[in-house]
Protein backbone atom coordinates (compact mmCIF):
# COMPACT_ATOMS: atom_id res chain seq x y z
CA UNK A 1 0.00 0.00 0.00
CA UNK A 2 1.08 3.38 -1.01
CA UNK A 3 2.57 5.80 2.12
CA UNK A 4 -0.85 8.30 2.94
CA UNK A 5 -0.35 11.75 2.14
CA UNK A 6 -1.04 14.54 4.83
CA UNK A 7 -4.86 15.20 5.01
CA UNK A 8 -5.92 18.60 5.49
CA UNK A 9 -8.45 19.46 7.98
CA UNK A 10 -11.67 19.14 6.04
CA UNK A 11 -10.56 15.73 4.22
CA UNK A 12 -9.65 14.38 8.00
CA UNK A 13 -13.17 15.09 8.89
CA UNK A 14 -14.83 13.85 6.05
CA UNK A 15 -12.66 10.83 6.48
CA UNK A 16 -13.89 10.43 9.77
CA UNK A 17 -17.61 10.60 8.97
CA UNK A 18 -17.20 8.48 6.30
CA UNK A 19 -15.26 5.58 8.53
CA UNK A 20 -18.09 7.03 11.48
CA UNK A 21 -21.04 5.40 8.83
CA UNK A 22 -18.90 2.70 7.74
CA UNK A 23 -18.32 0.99 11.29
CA UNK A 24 -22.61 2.18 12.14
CA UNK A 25 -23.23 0.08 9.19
CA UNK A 26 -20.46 -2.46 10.45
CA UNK A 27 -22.52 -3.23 13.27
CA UNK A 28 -25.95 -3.57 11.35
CA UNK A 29 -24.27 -6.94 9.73
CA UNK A 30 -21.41 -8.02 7.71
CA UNK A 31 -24.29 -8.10 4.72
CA UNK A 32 -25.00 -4.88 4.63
CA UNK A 33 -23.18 -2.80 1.62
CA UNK A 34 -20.25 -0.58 2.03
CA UNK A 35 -18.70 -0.03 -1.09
CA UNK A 36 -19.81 3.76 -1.33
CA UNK A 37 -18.66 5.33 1.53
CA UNK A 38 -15.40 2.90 0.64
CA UNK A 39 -15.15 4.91 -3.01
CA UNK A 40 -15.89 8.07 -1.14
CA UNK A 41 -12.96 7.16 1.44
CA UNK A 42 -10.79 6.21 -1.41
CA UNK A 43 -11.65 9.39 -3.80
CA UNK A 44 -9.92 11.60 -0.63
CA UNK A 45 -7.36 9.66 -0.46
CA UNK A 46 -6.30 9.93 -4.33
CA UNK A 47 -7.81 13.84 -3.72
CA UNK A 48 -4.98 14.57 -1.16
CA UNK A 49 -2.26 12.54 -3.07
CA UNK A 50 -2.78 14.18 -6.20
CA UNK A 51 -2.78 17.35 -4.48
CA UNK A 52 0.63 17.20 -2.83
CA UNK A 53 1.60 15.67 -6.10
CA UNK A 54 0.60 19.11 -7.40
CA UNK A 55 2.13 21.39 -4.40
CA UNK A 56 5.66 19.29 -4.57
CA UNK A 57 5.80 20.34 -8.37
CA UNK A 58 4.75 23.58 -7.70
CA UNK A 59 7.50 24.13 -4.83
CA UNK A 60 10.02 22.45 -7.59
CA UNK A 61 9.16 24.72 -10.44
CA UNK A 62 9.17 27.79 -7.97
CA UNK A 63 12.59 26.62 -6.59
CA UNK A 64 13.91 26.59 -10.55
CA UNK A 65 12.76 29.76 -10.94
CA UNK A 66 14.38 31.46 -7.67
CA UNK A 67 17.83 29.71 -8.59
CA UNK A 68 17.06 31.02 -12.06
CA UNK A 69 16.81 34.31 -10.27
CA UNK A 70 20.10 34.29 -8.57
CA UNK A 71 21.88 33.29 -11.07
CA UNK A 72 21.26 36.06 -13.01
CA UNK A 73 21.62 38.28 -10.11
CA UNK A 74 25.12 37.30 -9.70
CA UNK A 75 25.81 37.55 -13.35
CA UNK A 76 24.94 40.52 -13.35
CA UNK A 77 26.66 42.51 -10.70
């Protein structure tokens, strides 16, 4: 299994409600159907991933950019 990702606040809540109705319908009966709240769970999960996915290349491009900057700073003077 892949490593989590850091949950914000509002996906740690919703992930809590969702796990909250998953272990109410737990105890109704092993029959009973889970696999929504289980695609919910799992949609922020791959939510959060994908977004620090997006912030790491973000924080790499801005990086490139700020060496970039330097560089030419230095050149210059």
């Amino acid at each position: 299994m892949a490593k989590d990702p850091k949950f914000t606040a509002g996906e740690t809540a919703k992930l809590a409600w969702y796990i909250g109705r998953m272990a109410k319908r737990g105890i109704a009966g092993e029959t009973v159907y889970q696999g929504d709240l289980e695609r919910k769970v799992e949609r922020i999960i791959d939510g959060a991933r994908e977004r620090e996915e997006r912030q790491a290349a973000d924080a790499a491009e801005a990086e490139k950019a700020a060496s970039k900057a330097r560089a030419k700073n230095l050149k210059t003077k």
